[in-house]
C-alpha atoms as a PDB file:
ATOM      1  CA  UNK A   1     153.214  74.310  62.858  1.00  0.00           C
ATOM      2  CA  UNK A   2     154.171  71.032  64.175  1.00  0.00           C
ATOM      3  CA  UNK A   3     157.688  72.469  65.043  1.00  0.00           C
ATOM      4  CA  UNK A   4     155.982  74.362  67.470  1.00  0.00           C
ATOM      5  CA  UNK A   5     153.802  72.154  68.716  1.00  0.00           C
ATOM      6  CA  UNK A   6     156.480  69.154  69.060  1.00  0.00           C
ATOM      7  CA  UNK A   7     158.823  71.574  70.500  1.00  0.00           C
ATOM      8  CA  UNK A   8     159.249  74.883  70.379  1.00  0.00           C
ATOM      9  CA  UNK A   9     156.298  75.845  72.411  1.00  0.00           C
ATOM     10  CA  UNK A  10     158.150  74.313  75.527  1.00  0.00           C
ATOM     11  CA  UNK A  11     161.189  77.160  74.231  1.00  0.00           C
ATOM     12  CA  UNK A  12     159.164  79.697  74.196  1.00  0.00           C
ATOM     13  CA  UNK A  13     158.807  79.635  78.004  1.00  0.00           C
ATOM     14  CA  UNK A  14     162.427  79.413  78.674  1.00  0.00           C
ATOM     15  CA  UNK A  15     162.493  82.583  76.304  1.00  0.00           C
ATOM     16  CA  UNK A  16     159.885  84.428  78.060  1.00  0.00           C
ATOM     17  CA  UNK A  17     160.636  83.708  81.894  1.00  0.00           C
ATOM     18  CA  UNK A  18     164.184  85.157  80.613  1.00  0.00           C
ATOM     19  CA  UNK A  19     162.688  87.970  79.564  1.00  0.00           C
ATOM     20  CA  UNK A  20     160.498  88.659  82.335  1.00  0.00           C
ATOM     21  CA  UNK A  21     163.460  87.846  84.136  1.00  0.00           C
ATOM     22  CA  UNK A  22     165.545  90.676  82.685  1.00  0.00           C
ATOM     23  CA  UNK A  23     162.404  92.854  83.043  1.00  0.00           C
ATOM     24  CA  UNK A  24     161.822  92.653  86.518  1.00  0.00           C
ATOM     25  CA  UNK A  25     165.712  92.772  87.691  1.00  0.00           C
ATOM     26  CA  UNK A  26     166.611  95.650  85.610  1.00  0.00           C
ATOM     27  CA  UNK A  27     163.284  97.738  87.087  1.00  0.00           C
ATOM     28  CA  UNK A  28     164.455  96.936  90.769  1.00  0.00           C
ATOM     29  CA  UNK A  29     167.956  97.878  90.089  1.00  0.00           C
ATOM     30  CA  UNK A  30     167.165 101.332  88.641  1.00  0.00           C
ATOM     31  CA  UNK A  31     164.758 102.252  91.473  1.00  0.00           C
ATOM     32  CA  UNK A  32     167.022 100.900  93.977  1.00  0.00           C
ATOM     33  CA  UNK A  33     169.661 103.219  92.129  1.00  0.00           C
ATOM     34  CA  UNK A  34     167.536 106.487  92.582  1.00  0.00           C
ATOM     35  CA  UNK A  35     165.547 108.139  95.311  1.00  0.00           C
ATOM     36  CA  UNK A  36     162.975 110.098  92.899  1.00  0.00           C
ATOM     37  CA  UNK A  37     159.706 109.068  91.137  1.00  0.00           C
ATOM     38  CA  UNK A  38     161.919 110.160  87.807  1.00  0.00           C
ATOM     39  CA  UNK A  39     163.117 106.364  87.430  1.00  0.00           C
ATOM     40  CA  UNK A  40     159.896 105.202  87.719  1.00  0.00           C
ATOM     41  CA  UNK A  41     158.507 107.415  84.767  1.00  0.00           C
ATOM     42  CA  UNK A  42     160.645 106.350  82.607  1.00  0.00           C
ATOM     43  CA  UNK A  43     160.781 102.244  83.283  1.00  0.00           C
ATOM     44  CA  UNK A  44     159.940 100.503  79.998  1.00  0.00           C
ATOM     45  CA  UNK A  45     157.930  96.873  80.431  1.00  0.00           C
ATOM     46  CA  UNK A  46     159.062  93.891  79.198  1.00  0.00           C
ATOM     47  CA  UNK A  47     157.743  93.216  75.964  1.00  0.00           C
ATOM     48  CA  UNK A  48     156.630  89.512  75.185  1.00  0.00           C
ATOM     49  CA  UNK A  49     157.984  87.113  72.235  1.00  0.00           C
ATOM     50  CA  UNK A  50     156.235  86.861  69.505  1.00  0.00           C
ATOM     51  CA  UNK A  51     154.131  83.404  69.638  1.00  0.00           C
ATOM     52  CA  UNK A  52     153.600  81.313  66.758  1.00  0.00           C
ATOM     53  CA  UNK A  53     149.471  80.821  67.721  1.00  0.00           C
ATOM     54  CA  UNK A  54     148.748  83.995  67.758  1.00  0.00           C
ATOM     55  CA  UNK A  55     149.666  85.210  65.014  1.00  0.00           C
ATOM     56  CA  UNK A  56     148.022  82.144  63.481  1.00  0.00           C
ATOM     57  CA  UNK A  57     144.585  83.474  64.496  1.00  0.00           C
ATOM     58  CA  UNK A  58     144.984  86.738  63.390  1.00  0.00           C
ATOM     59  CA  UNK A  59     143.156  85.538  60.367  1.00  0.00           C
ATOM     60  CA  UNK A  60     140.047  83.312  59.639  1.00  0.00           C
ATOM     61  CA  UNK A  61     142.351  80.877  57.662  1.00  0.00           C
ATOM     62  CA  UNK A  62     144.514  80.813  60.140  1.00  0.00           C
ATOM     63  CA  UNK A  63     142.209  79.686  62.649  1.00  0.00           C
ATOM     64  CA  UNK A  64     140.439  76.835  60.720  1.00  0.00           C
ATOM     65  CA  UNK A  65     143.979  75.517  60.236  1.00  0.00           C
ATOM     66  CA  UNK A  66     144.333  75.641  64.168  1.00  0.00           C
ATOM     67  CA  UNK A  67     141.214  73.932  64.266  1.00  0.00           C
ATOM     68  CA  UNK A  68     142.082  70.727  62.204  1.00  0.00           C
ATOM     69  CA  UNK A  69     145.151  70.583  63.954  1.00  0.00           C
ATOM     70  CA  UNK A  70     143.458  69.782  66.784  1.00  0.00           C
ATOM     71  CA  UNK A  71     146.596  71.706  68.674  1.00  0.00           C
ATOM     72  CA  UNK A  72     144.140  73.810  70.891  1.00  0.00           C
ATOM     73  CA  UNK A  73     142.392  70.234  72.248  1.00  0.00           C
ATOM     74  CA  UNK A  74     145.988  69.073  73.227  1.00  0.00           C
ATOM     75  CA  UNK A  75     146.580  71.880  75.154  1.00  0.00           C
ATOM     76  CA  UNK A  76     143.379  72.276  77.204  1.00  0.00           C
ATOM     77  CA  UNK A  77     143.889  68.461  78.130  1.00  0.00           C
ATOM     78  CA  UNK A  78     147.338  69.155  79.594  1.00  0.00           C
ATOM     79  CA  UNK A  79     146.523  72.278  81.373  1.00  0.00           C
ATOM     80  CA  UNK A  80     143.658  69.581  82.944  1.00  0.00           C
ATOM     81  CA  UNK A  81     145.788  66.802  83.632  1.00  0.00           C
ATOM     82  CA  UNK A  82     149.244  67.853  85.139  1.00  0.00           C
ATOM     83  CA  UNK A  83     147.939  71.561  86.590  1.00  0.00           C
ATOM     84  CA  UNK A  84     148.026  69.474  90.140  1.00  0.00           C
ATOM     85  CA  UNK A  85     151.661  68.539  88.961  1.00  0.00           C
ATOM     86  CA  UNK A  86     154.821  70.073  91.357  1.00  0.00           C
ATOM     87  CA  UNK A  87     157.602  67.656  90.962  1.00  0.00           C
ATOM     88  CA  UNK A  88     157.583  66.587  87.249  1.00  0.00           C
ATOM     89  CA  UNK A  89     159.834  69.356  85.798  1.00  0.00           C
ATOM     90  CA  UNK A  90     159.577  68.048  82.196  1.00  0.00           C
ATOM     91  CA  UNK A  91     155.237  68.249  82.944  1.00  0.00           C
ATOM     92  CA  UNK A  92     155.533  71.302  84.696  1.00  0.00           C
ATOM     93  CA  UNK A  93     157.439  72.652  81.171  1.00  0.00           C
ATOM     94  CA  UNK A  94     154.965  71.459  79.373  1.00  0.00           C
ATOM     95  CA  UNK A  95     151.853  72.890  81.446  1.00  0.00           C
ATOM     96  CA  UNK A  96     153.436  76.546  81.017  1.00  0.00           C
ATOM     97  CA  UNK A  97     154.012  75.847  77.242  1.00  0.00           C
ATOM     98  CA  UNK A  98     150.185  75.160  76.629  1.00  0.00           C
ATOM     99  CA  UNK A  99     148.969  77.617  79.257  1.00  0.00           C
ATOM    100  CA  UNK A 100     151.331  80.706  76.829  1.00  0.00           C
ATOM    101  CA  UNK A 101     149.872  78.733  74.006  1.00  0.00           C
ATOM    102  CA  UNK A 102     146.354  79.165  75.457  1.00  0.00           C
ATOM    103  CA  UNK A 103     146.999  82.718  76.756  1.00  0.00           C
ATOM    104  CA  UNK A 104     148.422  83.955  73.175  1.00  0.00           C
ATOM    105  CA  UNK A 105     144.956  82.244  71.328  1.00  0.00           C
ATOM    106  CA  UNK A 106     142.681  83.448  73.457  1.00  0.00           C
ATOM    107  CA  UNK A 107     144.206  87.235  73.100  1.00  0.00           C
ATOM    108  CA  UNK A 108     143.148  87.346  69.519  1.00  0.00           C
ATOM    109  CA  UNK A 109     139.710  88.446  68.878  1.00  0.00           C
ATOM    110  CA  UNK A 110     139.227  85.659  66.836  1.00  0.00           C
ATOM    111  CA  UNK A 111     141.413  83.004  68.303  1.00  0.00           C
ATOM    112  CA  UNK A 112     139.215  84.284  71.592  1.00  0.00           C
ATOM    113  CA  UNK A 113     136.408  81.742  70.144  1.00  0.00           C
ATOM    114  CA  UNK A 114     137.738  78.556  70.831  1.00  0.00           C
ATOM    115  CA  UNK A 115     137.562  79.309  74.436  1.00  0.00           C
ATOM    116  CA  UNK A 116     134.052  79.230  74.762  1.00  0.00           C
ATOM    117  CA  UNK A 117     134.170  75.127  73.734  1.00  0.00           C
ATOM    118  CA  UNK A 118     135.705  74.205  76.771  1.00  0.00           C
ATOM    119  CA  UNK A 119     135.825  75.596  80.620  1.00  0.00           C
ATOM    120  CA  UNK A 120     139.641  76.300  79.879  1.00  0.00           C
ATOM    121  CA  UNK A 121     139.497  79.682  81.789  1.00  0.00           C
ATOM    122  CA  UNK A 122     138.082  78.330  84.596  1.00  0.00           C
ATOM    123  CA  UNK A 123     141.079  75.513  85.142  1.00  0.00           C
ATOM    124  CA  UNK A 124     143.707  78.766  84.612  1.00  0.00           C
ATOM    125  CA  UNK A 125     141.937  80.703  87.375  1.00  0.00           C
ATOM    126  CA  UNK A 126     141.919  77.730  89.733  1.00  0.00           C
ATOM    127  CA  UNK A 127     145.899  77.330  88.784  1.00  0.00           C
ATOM    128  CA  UNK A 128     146.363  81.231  88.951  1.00  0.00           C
ATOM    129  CA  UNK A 129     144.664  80.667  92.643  1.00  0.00           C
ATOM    130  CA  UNK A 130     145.575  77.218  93.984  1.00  0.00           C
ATOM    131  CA  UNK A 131     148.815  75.737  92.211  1.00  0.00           C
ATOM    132  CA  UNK A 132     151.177  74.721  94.367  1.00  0.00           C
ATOM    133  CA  UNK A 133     153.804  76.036  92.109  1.00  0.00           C
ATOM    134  CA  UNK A 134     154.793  79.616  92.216  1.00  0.00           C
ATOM    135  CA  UNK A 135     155.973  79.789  88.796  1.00  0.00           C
ATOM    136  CA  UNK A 136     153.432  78.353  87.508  1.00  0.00           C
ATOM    137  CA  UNK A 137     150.853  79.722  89.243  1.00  0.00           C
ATOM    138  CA  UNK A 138     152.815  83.307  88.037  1.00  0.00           C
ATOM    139  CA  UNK A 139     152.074  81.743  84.622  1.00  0.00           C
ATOM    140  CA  UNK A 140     148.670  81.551  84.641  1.00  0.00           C
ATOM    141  CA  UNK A 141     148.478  84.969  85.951  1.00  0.00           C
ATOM    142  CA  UNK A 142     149.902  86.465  82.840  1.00  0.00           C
ATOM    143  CA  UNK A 143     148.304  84.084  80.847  1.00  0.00           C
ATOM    144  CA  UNK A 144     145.053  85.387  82.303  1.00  0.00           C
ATOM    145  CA  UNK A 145     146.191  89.083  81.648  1.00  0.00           C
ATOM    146  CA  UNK A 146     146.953  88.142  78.175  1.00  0.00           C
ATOM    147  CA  UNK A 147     143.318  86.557  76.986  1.00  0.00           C
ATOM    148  CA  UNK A 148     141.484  89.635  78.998  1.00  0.00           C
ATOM    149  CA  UNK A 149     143.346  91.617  75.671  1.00  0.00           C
ATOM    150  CA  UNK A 150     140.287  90.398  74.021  1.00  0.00           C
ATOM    151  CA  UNK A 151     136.592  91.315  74.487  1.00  0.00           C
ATOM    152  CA  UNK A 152     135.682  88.136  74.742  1.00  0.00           C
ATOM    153  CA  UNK A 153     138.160  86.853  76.640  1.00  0.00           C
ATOM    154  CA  UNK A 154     137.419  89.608  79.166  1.00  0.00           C
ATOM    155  CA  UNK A 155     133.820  88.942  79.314  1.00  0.00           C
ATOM    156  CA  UNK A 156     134.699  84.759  79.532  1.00  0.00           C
ATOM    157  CA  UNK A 157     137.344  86.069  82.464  1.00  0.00           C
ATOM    158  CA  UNK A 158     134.706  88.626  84.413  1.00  0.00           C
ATOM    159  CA  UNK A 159     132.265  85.596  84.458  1.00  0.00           C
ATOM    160  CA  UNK A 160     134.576  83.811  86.627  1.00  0.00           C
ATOM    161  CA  UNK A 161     134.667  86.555  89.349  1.00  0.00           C
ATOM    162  CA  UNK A 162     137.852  88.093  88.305  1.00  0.00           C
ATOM    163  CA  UNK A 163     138.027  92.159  87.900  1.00  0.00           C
ATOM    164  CA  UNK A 164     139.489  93.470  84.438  1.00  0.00           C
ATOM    165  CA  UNK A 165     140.221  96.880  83.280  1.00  0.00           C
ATOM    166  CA  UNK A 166     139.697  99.213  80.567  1.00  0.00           C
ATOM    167  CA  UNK A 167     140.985 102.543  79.302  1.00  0.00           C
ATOM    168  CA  UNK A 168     139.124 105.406  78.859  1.00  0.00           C
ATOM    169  CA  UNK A 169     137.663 104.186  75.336  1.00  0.00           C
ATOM    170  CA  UNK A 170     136.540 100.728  76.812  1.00  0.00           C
ATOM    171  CA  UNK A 171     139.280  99.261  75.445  1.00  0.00           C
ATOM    172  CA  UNK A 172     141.163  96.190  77.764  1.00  0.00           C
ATOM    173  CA  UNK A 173     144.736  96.966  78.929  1.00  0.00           C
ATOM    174  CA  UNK A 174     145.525  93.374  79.708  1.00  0.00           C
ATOM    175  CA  UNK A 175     145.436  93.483  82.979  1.00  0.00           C
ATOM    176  CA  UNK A 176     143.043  91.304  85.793  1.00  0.00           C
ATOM    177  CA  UNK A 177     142.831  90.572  89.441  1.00  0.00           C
ATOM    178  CA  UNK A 178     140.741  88.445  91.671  1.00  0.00           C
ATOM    179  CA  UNK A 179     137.993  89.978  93.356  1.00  0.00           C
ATOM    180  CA  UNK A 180     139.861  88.443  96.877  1.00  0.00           C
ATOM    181  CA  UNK A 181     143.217  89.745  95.680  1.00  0.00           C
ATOM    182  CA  UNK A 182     144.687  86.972  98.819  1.00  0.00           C
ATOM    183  CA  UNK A 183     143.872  84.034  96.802  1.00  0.00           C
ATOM    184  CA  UNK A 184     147.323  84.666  94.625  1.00  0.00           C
ATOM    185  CA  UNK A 185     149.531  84.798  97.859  1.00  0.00           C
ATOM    186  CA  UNK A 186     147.449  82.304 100.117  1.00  0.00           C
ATOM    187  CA  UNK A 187     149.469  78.108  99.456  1.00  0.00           C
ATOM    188  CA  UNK A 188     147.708  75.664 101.497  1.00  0.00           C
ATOM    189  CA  UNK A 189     149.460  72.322 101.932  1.00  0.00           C
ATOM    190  CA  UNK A 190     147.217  70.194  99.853  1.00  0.00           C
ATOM    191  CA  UNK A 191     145.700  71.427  96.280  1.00  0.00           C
ATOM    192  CA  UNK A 192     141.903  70.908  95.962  1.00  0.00           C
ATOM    193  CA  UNK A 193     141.648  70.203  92.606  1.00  0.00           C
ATOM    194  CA  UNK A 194     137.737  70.563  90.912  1.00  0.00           C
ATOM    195  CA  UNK A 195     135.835  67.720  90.802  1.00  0.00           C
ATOM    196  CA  UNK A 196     136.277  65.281  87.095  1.00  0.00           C
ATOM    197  CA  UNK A 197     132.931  66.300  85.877  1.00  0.00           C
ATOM    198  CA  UNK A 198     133.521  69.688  85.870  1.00  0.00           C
ATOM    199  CA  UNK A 199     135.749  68.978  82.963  1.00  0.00           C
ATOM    200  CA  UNK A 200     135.224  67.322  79.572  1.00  0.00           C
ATOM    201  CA  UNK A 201     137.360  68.728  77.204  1.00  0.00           C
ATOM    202  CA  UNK A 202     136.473  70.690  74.208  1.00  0.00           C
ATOM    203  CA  UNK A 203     132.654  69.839  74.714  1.00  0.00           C
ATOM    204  CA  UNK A 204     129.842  71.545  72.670  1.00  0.00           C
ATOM    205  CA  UNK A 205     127.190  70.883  75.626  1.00  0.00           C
ATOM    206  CA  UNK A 206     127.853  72.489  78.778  1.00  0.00           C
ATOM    207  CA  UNK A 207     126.489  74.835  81.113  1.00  0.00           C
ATOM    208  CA  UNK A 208     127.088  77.800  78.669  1.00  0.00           C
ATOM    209  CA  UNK A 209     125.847  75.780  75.898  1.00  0.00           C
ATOM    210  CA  UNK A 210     121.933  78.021  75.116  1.00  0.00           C
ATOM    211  CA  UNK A 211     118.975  75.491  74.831  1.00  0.00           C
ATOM    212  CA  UNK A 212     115.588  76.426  73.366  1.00  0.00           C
ATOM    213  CA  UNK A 213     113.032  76.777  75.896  1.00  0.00           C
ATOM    214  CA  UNK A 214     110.007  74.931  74.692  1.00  0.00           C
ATOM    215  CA  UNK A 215     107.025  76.283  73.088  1.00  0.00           C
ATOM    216  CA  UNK A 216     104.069  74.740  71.765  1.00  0.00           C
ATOM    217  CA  UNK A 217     103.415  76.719  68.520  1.00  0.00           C
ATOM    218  CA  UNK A 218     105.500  74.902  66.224  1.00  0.00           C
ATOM    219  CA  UNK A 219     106.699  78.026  64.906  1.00  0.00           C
ATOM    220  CA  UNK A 220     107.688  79.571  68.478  1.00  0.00           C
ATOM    221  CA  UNK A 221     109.924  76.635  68.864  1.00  0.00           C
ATOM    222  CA  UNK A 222     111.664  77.254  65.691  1.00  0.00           C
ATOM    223  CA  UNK A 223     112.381  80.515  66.179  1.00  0.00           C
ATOM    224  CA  UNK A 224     113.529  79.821  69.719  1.00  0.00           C
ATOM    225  CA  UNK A 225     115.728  76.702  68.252  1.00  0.00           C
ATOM    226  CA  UNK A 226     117.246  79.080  65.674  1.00  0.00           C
ATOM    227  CA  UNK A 227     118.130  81.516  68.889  1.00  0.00           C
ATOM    228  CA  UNK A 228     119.445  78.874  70.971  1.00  0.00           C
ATOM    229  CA  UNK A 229     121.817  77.947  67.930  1.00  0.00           C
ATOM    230  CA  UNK A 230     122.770  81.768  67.207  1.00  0.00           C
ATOM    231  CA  UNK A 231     125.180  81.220  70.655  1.00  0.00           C
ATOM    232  CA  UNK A 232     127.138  78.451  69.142  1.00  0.00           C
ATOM    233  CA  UNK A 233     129.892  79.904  67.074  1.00  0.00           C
ATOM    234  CA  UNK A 234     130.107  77.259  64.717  1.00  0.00           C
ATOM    235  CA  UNK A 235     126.135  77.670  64.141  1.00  0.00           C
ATOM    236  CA  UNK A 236     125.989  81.668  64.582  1.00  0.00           C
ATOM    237  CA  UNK A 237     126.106  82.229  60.564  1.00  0.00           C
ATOM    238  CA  UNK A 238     123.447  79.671  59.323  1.00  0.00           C
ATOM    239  CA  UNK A 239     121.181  80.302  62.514  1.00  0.00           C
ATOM    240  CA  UNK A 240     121.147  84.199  61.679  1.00  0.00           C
ATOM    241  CA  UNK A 241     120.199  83.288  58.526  1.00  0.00           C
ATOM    242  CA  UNK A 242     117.540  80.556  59.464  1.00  0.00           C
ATOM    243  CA  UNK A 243     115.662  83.435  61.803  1.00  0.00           C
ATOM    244  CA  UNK A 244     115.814  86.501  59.002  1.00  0.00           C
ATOM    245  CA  UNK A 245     113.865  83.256  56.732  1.00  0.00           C
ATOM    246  CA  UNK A 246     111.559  82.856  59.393  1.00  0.00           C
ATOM    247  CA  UNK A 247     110.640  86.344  59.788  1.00  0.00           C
ATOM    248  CA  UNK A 248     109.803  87.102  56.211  1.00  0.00           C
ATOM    249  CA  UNK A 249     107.460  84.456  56.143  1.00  0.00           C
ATOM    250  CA  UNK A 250     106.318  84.680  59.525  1.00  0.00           C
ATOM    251  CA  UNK A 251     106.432  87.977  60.674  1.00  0.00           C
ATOM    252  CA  UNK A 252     102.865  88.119  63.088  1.00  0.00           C
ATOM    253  CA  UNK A 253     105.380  85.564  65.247  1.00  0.00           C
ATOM    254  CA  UNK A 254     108.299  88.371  66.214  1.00  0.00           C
ATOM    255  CA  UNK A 255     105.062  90.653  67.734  1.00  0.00           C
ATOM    256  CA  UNK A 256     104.210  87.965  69.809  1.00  0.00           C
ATOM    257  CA  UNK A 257     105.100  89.141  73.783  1.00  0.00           C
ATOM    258  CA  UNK A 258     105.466  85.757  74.781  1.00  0.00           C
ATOM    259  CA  UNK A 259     107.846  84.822  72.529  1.00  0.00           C
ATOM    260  CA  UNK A 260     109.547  87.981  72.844  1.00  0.00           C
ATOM    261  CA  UNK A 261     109.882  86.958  77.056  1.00  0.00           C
ATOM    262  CA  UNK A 262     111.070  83.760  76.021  1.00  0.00           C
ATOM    263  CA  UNK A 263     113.599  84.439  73.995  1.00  0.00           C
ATOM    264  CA  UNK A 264     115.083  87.360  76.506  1.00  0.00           C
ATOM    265  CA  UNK A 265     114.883  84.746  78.930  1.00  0.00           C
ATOM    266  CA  UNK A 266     117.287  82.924  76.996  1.00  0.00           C
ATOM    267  CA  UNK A 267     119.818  85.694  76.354  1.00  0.00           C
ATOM    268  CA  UNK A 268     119.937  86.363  79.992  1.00  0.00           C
ATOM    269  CA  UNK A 269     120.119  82.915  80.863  1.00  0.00           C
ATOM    270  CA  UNK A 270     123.121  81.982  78.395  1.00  0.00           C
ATOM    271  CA  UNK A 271     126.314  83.467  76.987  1.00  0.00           C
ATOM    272  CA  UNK A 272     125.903  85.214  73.917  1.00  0.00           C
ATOM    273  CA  UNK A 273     128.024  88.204  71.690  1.00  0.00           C
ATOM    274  CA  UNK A 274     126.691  91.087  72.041  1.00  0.00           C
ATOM    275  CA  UNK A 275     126.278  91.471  68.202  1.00  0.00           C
ATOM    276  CA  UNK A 276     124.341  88.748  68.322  1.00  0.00           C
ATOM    277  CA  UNK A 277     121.751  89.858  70.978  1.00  0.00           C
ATOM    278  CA  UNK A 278     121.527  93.196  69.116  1.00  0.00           C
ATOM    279  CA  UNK A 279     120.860  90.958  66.224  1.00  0.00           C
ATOM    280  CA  UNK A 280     118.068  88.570  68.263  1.00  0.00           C
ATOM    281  CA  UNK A 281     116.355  91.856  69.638  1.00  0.00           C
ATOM    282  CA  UNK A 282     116.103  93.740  66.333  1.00  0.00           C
ATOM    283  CA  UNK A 283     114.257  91.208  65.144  1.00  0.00           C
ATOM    284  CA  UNK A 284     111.517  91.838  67.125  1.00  0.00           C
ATOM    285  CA  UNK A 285     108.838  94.712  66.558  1.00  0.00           C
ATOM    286  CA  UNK A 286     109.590  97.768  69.006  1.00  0.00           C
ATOM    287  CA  UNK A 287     105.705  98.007  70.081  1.00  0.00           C
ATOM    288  CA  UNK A 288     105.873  94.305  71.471  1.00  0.00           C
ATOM    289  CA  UNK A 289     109.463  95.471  73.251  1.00  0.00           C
ATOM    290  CA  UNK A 290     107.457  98.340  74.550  1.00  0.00           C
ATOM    291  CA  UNK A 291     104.570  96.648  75.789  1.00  0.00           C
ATOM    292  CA  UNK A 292     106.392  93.691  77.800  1.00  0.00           C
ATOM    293  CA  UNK A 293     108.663  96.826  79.610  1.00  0.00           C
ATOM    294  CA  UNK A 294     105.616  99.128  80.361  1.00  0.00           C
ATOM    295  CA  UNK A 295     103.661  95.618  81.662  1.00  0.00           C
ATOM    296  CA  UNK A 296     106.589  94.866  83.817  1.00  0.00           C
ATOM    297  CA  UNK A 297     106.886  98.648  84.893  1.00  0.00           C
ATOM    298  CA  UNK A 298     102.679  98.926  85.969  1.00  0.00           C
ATOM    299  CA  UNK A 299     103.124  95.396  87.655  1.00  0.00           C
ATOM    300  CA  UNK A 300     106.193  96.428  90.167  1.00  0.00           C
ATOM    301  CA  UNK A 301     104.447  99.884  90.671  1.00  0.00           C
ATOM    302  CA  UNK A 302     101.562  97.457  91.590  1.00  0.00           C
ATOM    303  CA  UNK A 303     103.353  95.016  93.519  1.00  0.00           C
ATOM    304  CA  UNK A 304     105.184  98.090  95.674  1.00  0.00           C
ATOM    305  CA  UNK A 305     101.753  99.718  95.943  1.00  0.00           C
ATOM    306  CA  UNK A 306     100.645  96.515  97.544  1.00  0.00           C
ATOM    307  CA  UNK A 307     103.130  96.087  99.675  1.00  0.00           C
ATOM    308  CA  UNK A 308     102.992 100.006 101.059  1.00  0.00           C
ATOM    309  CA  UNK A 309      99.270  99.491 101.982  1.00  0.00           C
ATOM    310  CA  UNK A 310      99.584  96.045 103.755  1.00  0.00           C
ATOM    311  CA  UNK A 311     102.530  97.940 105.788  1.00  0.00           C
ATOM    312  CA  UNK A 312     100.553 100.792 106.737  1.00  0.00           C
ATOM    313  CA  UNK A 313      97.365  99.269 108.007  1.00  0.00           C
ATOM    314  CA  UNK A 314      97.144  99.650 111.816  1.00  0.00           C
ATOM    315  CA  UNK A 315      98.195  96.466 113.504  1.00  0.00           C
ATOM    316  CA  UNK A 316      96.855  94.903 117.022  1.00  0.00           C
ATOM    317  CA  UNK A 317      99.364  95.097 119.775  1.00  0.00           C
END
């Protein structure tokens, strides 16, 4: 594991260039070679290297091994410090090393969790957008394709206004563009990079981070502090367990409606699985569900009402 880390991560994107390389040139050549679609049917596409990290996280072991390491850290802080970086080869080799490194993680379905402790995404779409470096700014690119593999990643990637697709069984292809598909050709002379505090590492506090709103029956606010911790990943397990305690001892709470708007207050405000929110909303009973919708429903039929009769009154001219 060290091997790679010390060294063979920065090989990887000699290997892999090469092979995009070889890719690219041999596509060109055959359709340069032939005036029908027929060349173009049957193009293979250049198939990455295997990468050390991700097959690491294919497994649950595998990624609390990654974890201790402390690897992952490492490379988020390089992709934050040298991304402005355009002269500094030996940097510049080592930015595309942890951005594959990154990329190859984040692809895994479980690997994709370690993204959410730090805005690592959002410093690969600024680099995909704004580097000054055209290879590197290629690099994030396909690093970008590669962590929209997973469903999380997608989701993590679609937050920061990039388009992703999916094939006809909502499964991702690996492939993602910028809503302003300009940004990747547009170099301006001077990078802009974000602002410091936009950045602080692998933090477990930041925007994404789901706080409990505050409620003044004691048990509200547990209930709402066990939801808030359901959309840490590290907390998911024990905080699922913590709410299915406190509804079989306090099941009157999970009928209350205004608990029930808190809490989807919450799940709309923050990031959270989706197993999870099916999780959050079972717990409540389907007549309070029922009765906060058809509320909602009877007031914006009111509200429209309202608004129809104050616009058809006669008006002095």
């Amino acid at each position: 594991m060290d091997d790679w880390f010390l060294g063979r991560n920065n090989s990887y994107v000699t290997l892999v260039e090469a092979t995009l390389s070889r890719g690219f040139s041999a596509s060109l050549t055959d359709v340069s070679q032939s005036n029908t679609n027929e060349s173009l049917l049957i193009q293979g596409h250049p198939t990455l290297p295997p990468h050390f990290y991700r097959e690491l996280t294919r497994t649950r072991e595998g990624c609390e091994l990654l974890q201790e390491s402390g690897h992952f850290d490492k490379f988020v802080i390089t992709v934050r410090d040298t991304w402005t970086e355009y002269e500094d080869q030996e940097a510049i080799l080592k930015l595309k090393g942890s951005l594959w490194a990154v990329g190859n993680i984040g692809s895994m379905e479980l690997g994709a969790s370690f993204l959410d402790d730090s805005d690592v995404v959002k410093w690969i779409v600024q680099i995909a957008e704004r580097s000054e470096v055209a290879t590197v700014r290629g690099t994030a690119f396909f690093v970008l394709g590669l962590i929209s593999r997973s469903l999380h990643g997608m989701e993590i990637i679609t937050e920061q206004g990039w388009l992703t697709a999916t094939d006809y069984y909502g499964r991702s292809i690996g492939y993602c563009l910028p809503s302003a598909l300009g940004v990747l050709f547009s170099i301006s002379n001077q990078p802009k990079p974000p602002t410091a505090g936009s950045f602080r590492g692998r933090v477990k506090e930041t925007s994404f981070q789901p706080r409990p709103v505050v409620d003044k029956d004691p048990i509200h606010a547990r209930i709402l502090e066990s939801v808030a911790s359901t959309g840490n990943t590290v907390l998911t397990k024990k905080a699922a367990g913590e709410l299915n305690a406190l509804k079989s001892r306090h099941l009157e709470a999970f009928s209350s409606a205004e608990l029930y708007r808190k809490t989807r207050d919450m799940l709309g405000r923050y990031r959270f699985h989706l197993p999870v929110r099916r999780f959050i909303l079972d717990l409540f009973n389907r007549s309070v569900i029922r009765e906060v919708v058809l509320d909602e429903e009877d007031s914006e039929s009111d509200s429209i009402q309202t608004e129809r009769q104050t616009e058809s009154r006669p008006r002095l001219v």
